[in-house]
C-alpha atoms as a PDB file:
ATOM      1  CA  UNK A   1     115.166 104.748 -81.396  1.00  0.00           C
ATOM      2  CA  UNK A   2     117.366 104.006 -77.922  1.00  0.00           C
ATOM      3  CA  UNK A   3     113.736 104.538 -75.922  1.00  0.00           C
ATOM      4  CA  UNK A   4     112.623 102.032 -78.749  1.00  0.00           C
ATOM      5  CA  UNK A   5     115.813  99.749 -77.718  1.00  0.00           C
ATOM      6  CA  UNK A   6     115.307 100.427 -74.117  1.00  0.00           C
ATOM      7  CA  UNK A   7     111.824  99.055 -73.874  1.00  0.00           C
ATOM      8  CA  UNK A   8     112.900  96.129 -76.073  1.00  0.00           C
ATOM      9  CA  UNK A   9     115.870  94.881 -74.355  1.00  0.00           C
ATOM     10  CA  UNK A  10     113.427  95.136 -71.176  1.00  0.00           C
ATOM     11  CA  UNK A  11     111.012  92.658 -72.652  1.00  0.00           C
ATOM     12  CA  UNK A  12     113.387  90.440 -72.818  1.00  0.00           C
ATOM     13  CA  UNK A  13     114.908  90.424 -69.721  1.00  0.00           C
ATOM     14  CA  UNK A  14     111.693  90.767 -67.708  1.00  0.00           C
ATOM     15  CA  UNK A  15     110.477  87.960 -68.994  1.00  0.00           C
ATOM     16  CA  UNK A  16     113.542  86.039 -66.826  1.00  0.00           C
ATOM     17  CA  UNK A  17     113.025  87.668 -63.608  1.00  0.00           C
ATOM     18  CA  UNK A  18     110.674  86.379 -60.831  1.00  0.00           C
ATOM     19  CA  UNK A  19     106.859  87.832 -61.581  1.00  0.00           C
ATOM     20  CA  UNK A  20     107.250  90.294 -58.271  1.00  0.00           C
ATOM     21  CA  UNK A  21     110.822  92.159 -59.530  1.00  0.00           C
ATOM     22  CA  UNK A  22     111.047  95.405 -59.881  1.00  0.00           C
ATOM     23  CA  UNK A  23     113.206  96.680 -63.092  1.00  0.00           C
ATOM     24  CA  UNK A  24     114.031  99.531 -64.543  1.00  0.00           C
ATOM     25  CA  UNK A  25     116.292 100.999 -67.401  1.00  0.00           C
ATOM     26  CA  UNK A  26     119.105 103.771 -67.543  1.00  0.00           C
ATOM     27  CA  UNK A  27     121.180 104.934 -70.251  1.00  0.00           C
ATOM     28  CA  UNK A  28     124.945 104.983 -68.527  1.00  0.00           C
ATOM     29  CA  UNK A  29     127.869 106.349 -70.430  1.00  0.00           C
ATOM     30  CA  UNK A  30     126.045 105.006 -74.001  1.00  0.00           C
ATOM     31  CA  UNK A  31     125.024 101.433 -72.510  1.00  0.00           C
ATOM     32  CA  UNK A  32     122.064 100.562 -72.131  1.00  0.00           C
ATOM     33  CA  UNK A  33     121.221  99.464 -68.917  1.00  0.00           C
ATOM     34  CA  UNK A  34     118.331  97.526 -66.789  1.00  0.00           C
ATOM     35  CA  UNK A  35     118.796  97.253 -62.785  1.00  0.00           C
ATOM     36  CA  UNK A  36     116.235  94.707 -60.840  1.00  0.00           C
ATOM     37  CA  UNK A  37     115.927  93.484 -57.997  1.00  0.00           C
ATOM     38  CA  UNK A  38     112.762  92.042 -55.382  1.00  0.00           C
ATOM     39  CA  UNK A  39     111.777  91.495 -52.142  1.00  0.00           C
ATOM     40  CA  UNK A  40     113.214  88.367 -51.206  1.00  0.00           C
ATOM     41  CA  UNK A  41     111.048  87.186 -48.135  1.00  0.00           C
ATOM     42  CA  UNK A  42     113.093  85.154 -46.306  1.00  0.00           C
ATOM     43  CA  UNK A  43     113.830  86.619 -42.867  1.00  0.00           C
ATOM     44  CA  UNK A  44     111.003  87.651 -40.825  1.00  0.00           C
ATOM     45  CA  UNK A  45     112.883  90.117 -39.165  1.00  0.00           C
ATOM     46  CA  UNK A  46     113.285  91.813 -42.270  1.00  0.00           C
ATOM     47  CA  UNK A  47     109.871  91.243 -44.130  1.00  0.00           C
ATOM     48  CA  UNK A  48     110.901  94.143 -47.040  1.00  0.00           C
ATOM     49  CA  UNK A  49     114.161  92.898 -47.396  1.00  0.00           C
ATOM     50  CA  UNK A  50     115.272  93.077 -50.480  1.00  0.00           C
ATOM     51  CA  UNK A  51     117.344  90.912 -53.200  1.00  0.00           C
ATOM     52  CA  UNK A  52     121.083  92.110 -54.356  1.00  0.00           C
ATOM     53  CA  UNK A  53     120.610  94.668 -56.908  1.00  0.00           C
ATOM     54  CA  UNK A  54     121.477  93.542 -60.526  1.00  0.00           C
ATOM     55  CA  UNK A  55     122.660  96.072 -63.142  1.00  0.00           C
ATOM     56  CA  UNK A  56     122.447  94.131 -66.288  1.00  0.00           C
ATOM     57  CA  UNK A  57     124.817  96.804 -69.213  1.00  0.00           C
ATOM     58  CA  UNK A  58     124.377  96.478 -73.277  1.00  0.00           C
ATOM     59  CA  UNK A  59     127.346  97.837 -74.058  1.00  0.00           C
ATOM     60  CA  UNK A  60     127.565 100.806 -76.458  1.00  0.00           C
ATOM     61  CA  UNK A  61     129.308  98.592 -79.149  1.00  0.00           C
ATOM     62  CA  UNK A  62     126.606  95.614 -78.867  1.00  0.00           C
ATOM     63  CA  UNK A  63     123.679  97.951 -79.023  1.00  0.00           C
ATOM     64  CA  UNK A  64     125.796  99.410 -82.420  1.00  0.00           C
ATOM     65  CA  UNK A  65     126.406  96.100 -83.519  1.00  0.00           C
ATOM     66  CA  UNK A  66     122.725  95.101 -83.037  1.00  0.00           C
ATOM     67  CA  UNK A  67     120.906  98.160 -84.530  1.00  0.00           C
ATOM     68  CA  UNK A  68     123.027  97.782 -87.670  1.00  0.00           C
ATOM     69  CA  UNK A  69     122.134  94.211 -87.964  1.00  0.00           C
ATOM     70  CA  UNK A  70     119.351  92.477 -90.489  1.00  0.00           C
ATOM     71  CA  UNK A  71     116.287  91.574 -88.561  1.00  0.00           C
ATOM     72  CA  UNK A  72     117.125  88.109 -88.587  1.00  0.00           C
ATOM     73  CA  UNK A  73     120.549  88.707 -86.444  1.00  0.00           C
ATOM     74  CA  UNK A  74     118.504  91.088 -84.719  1.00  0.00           C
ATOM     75  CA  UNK A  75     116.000  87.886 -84.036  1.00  0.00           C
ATOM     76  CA  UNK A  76     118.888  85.564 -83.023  1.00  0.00           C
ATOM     77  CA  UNK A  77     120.487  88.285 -80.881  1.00  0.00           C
ATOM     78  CA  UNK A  78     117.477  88.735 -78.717  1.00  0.00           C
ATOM     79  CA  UNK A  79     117.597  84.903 -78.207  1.00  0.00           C
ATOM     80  CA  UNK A  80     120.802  85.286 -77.155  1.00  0.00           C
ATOM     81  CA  UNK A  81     120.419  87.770 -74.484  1.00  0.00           C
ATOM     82  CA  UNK A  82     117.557  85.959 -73.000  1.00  0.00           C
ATOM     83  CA  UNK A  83     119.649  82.532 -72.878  1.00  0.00           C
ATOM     84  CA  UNK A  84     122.862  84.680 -71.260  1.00  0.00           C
ATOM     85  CA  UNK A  85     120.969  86.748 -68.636  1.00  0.00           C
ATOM     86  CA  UNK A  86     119.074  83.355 -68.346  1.00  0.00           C
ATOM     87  CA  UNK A  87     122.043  81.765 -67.335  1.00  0.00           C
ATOM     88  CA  UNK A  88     123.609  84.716 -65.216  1.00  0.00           C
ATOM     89  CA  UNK A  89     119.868  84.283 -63.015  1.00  0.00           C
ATOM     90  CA  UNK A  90     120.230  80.377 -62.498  1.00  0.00           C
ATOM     91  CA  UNK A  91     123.772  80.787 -61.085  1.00  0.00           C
ATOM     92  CA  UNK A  92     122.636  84.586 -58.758  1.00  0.00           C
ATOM     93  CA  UNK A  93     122.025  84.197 -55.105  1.00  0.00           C
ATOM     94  CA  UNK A  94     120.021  87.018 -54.661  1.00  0.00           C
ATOM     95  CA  UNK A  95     120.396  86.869 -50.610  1.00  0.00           C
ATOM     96  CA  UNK A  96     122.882  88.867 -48.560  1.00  0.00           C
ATOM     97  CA  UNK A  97     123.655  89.531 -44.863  1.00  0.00           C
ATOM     98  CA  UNK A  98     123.963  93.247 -45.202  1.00  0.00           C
ATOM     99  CA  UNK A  99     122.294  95.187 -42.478  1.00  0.00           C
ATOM    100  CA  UNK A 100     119.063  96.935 -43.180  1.00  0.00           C
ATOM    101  CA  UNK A 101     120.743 100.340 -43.084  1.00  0.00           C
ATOM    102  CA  UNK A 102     123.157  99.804 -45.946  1.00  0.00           C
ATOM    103  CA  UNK A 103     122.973 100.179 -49.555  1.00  0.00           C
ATOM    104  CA  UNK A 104     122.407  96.480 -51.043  1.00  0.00           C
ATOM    105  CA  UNK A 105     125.520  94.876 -53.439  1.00  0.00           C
ATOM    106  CA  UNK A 106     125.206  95.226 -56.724  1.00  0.00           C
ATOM    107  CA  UNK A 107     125.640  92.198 -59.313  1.00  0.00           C
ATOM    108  CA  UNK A 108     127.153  93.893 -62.810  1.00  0.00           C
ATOM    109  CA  UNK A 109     126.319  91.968 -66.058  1.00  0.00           C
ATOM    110  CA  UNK A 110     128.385  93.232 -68.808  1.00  0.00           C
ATOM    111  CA  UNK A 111     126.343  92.300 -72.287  1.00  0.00           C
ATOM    112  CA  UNK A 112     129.256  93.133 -74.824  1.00  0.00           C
ATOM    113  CA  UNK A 113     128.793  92.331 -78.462  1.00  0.00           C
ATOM    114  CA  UNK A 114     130.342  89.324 -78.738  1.00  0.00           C
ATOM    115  CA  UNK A 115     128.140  87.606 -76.376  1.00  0.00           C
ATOM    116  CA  UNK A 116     125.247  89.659 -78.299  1.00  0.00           C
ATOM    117  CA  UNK A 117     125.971  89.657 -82.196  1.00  0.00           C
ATOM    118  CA  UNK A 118     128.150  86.666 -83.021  1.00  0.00           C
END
């Protein structure tokens, strides 16, 4: 079931994300989590530079909340996430100033369940 819920919640954050991300998905601590980032090109000095990393977390409650829902809140849920990680990606400025040899930031997006299941 969580590779199940993995997989899922990837769908529908992918589907946000510019065609040439790269994501993947962890479980962390019993969230659910899905870190992307792309190359940005912007700087020709840097032609592999790379976005700030996001690390987008379905909290532990929320995916509870979520699995013992009925398909419909299930439905409305999913809607949900894509609207709020939607939002999050209209407001990120993926770009940063940090030299080539150090780790990129990392943006945190915190999915808790009452963003996902109310």
């Amino acid at each position: 079931m969580a590779d199940d819920l993995e997989k899922h919640f990837l769908a529908i954050v992918e589907r946000e994300f510019p065609k040439h991300a790269e994501l993947h998905v962890r479980h962390e601590s019993g969230d659910i989590c899905v870190y992307a980032d792309w190359k940005l090109g912007n700087d020709p000095a840097r032609p592999n530079k790379r976005s700030k990393k996001i690390r987008i977390c379905v909290s532990r409650a929320a995916i509870d909340d979520y699995t013992d829902g009925s398909e419909q809140n299930r439905k409305s849920a999913d809607e949900r996430l894509r609207r709020a990680v939607a939002a999050q990606l209209q407001a990120f400025n993926p770009d940063h100033n940090v030299p080539a040899h150090v780790p990129v930031p990392i943006e945190q997006w915190t999915i808790t369940t009452q963003m996902l299941n109310t």
